[in-house]
N, C-alpha and C. Protein backbone atom coordinates (compact mmCIF):
# COMPACT_ATOMS: atom_id res chain seq x y z
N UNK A 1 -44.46 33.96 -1.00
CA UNK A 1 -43.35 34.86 -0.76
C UNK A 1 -43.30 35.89 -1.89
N UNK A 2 -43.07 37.07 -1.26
CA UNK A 2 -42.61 38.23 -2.26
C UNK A 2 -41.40 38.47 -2.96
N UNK A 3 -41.43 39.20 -3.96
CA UNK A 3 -40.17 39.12 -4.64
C UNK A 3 -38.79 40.17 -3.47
N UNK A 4 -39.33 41.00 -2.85
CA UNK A 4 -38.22 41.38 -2.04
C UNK A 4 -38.08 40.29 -1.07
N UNK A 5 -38.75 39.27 -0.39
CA UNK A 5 -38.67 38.31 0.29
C UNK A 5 -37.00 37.16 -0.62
N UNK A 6 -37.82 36.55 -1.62
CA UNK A 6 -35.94 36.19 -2.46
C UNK A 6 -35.50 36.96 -2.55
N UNK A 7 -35.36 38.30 -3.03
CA UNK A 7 -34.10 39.13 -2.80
C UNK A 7 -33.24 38.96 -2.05
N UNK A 8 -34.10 39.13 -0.35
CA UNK A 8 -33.09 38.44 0.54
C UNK A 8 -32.43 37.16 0.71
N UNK A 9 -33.00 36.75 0.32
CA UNK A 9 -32.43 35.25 0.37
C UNK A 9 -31.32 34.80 -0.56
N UNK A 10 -31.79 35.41 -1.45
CA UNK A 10 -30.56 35.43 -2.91
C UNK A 10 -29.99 35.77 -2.47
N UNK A 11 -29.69 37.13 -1.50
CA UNK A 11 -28.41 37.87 -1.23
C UNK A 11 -27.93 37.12 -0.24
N UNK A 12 -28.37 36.37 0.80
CA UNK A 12 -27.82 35.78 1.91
C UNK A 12 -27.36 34.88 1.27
N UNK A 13 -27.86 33.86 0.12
CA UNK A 13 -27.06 33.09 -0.34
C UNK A 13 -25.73 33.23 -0.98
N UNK A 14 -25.79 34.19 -1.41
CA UNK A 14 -24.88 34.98 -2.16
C UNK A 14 -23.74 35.36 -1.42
N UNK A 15 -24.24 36.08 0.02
CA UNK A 15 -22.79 36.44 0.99
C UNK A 15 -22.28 35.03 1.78
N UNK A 16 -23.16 34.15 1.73
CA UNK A 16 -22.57 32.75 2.61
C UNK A 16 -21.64 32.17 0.96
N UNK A 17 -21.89 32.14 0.17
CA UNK A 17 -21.48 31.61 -0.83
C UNK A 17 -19.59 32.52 -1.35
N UNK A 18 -19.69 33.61 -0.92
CA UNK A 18 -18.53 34.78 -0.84
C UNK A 18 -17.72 34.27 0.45
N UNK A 19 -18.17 34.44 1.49
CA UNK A 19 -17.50 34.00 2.42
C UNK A 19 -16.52 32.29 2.44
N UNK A 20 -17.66 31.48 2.04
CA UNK A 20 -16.87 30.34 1.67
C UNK A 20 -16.19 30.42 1.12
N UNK A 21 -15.70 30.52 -0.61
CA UNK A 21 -15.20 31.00 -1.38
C UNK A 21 -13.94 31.71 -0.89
N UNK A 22 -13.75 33.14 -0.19
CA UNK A 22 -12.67 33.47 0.41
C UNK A 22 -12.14 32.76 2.00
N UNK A 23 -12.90 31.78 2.22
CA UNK A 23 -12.13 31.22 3.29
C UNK A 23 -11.13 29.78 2.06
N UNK A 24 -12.03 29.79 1.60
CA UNK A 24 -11.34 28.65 0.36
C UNK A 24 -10.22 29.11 0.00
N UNK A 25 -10.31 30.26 -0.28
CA UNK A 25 -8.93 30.70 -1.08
C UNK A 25 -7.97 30.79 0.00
N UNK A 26 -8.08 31.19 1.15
CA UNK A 26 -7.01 30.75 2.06
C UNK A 26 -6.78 29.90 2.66
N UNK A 27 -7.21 29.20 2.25
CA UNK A 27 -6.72 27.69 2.80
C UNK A 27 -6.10 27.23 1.58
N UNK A 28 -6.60 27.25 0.27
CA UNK A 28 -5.56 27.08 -0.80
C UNK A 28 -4.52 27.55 -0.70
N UNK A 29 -4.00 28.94 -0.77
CA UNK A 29 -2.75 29.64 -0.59
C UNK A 29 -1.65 29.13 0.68
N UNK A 30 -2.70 28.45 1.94
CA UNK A 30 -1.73 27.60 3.01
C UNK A 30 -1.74 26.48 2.33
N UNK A 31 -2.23 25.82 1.77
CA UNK A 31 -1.80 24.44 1.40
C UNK A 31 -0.76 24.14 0.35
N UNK A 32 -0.21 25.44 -0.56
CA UNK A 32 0.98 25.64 -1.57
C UNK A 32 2.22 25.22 -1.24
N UNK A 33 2.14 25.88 -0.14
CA UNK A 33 3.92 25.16 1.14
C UNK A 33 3.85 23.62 1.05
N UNK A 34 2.56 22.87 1.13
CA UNK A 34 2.30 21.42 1.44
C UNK A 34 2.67 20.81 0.21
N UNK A 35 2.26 21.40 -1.44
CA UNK A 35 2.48 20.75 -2.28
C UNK A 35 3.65 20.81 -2.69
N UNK A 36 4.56 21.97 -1.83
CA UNK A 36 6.29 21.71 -2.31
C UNK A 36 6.84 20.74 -1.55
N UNK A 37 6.10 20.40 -0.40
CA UNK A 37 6.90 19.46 0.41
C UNK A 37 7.10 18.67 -0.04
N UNK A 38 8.44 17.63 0.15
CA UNK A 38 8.67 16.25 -0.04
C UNK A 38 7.91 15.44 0.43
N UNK A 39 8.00 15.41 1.26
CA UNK A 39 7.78 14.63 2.02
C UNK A 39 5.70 14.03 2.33
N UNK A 40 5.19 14.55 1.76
CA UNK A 40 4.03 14.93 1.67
C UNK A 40 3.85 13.90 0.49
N UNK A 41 2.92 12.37 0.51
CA UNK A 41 2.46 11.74 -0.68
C UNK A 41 1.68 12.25 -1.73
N UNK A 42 2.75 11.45 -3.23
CA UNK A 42 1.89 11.70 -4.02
C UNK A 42 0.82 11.93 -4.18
N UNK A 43 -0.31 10.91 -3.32
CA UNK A 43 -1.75 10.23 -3.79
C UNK A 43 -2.30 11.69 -3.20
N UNK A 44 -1.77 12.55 -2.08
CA UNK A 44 -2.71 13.50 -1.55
C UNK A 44 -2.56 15.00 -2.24
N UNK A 45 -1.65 14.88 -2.87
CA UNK A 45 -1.56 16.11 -3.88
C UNK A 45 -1.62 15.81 -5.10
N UNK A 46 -1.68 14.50 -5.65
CA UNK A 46 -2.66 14.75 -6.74
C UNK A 46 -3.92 14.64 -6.23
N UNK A 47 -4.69 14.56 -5.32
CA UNK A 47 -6.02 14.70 -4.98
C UNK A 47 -6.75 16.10 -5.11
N UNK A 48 -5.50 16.44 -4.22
CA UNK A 48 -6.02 18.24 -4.27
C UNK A 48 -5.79 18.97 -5.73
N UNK A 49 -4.82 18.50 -6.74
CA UNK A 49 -4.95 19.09 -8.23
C UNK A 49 -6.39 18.37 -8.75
N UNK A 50 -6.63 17.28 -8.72
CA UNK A 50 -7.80 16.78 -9.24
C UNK A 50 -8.74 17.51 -8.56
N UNK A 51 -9.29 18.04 -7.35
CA UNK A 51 -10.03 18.67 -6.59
C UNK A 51 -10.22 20.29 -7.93
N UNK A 52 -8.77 20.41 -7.80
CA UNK A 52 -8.79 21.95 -8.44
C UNK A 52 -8.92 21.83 -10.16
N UNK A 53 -9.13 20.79 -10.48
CA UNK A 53 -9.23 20.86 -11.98
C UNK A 53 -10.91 20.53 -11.91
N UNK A 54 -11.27 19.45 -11.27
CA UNK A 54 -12.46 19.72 -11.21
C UNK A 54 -13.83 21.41 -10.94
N UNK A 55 -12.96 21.71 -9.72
CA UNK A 55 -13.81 23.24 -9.55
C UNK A 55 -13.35 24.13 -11.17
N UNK A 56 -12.62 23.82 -11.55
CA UNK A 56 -12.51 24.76 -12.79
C UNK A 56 -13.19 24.79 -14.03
N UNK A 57 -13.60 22.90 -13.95
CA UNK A 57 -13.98 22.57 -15.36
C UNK A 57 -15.82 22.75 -15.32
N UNK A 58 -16.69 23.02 -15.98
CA UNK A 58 -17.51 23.10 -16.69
C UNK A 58 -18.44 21.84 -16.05
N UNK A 59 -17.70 20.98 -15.88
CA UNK A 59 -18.83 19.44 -15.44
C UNK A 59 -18.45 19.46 -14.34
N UNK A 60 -20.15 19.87 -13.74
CA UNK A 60 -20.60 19.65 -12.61
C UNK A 60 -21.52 18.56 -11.91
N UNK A 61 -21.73 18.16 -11.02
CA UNK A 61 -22.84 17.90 -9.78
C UNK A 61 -23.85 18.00 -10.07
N UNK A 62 -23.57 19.51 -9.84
CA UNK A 62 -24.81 20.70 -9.47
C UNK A 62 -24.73 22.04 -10.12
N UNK A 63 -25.79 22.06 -10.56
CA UNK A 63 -25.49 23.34 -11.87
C UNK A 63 -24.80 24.77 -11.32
N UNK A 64 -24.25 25.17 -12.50
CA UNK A 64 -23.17 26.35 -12.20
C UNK A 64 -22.85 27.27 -11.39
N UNK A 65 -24.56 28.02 -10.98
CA UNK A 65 -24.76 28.92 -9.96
C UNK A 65 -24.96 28.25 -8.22
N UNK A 66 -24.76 27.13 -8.17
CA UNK A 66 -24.87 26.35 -7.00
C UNK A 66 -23.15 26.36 -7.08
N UNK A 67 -22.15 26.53 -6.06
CA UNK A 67 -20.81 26.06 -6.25
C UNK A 67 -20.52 25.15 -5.02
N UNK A 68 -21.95 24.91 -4.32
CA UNK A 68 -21.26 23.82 -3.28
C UNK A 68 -21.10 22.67 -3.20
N UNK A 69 -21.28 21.85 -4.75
CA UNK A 69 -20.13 20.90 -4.97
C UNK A 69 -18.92 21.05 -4.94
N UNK A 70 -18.60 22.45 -5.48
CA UNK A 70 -16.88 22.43 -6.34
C UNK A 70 -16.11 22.92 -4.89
N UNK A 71 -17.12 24.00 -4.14
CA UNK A 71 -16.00 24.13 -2.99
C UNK A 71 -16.19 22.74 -1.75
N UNK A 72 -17.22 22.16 -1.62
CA UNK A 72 -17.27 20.80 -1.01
C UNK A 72 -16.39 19.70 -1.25
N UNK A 73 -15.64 19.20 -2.64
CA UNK A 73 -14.54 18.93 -3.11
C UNK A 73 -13.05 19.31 -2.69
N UNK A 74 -13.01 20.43 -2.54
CA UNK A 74 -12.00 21.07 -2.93
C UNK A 74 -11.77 20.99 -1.06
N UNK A 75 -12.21 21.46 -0.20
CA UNK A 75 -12.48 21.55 1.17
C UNK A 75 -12.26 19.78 1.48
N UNK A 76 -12.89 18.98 0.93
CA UNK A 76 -12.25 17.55 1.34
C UNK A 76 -10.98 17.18 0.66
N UNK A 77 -10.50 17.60 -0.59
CA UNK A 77 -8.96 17.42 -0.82
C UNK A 77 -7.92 18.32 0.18
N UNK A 78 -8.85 19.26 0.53
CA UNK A 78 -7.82 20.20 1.55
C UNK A 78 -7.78 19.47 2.43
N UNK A 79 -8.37 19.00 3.58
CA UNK A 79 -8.48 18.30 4.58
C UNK A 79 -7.41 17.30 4.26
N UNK A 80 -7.92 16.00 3.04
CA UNK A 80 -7.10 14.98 2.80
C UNK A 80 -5.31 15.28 3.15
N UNK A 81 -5.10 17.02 2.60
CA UNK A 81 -3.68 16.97 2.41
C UNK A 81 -3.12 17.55 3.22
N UNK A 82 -4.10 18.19 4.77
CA UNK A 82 -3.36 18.59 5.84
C UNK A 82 -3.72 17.33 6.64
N UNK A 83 -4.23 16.30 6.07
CA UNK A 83 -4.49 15.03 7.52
C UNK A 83 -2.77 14.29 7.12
N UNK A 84 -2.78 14.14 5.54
CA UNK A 84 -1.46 13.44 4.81
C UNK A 84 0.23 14.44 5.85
N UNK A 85 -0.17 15.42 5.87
CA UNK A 85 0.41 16.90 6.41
C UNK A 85 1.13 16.27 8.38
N UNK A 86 -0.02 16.09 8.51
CA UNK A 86 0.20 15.72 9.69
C UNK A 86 0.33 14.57 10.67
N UNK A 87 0.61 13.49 9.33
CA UNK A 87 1.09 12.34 9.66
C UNK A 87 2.50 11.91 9.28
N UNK A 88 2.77 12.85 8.40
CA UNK A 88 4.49 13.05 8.15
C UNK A 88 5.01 13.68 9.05
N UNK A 89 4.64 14.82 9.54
CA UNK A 89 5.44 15.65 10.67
C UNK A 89 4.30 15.88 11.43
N UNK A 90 3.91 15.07 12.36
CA UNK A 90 2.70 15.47 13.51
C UNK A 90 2.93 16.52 14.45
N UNK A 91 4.53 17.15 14.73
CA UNK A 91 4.03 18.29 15.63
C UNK A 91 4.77 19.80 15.08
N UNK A 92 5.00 19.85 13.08
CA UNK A 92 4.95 20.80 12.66
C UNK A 92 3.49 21.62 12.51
N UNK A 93 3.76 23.01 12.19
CA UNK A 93 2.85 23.96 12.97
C UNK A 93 1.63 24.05 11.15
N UNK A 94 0.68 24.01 10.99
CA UNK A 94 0.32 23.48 9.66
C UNK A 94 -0.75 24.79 10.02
């Protein structure tokens, strides 16, 4: 393979890696309402802060320029705290 050959590839990795990333961030910003809730268990919102202290900190998985540990994490604490979400109030709109 040629070097414009990775180019592309770098860059495709690069825009799948952007895209995740901003779908991440909105699903974080919906899940903020969840961590004010009461009603919503402890164990699943501290999951999702541990999720988010992990993507922040330095120790990784998988080295730095790879981030699909930290958003792979972070995407299963999300899940964890809209499944927690929807077993407290199963037919609020989440």
């Amino acid at each position: 393979m040629d070097g414009r050959t990775w180019f592309v590839l770098a860059a495709v990795a690069a825009l799948v890696m952007l895209v995740a990333a901003v779908v991440l961030l909105v699903r974080v910003f919906k899940a903020r309402r969840l961590l004010l809730d009461a009603g919503i268990p402890l164990r699943s919102k501290a999951l999702f802060w541990v999720a988010v202290v992990y993507t922040i900190s330095p120790v990784d998985l998988l080295p730095d320029p790879i981030y699909l540990d930290d958003i792979g994490i972070l995407l299963l604490a999300l899940q964890s705290l809209h499944s927690a979400a929807r077993a407290v109030v199963p037919r609020r709109e989440l």
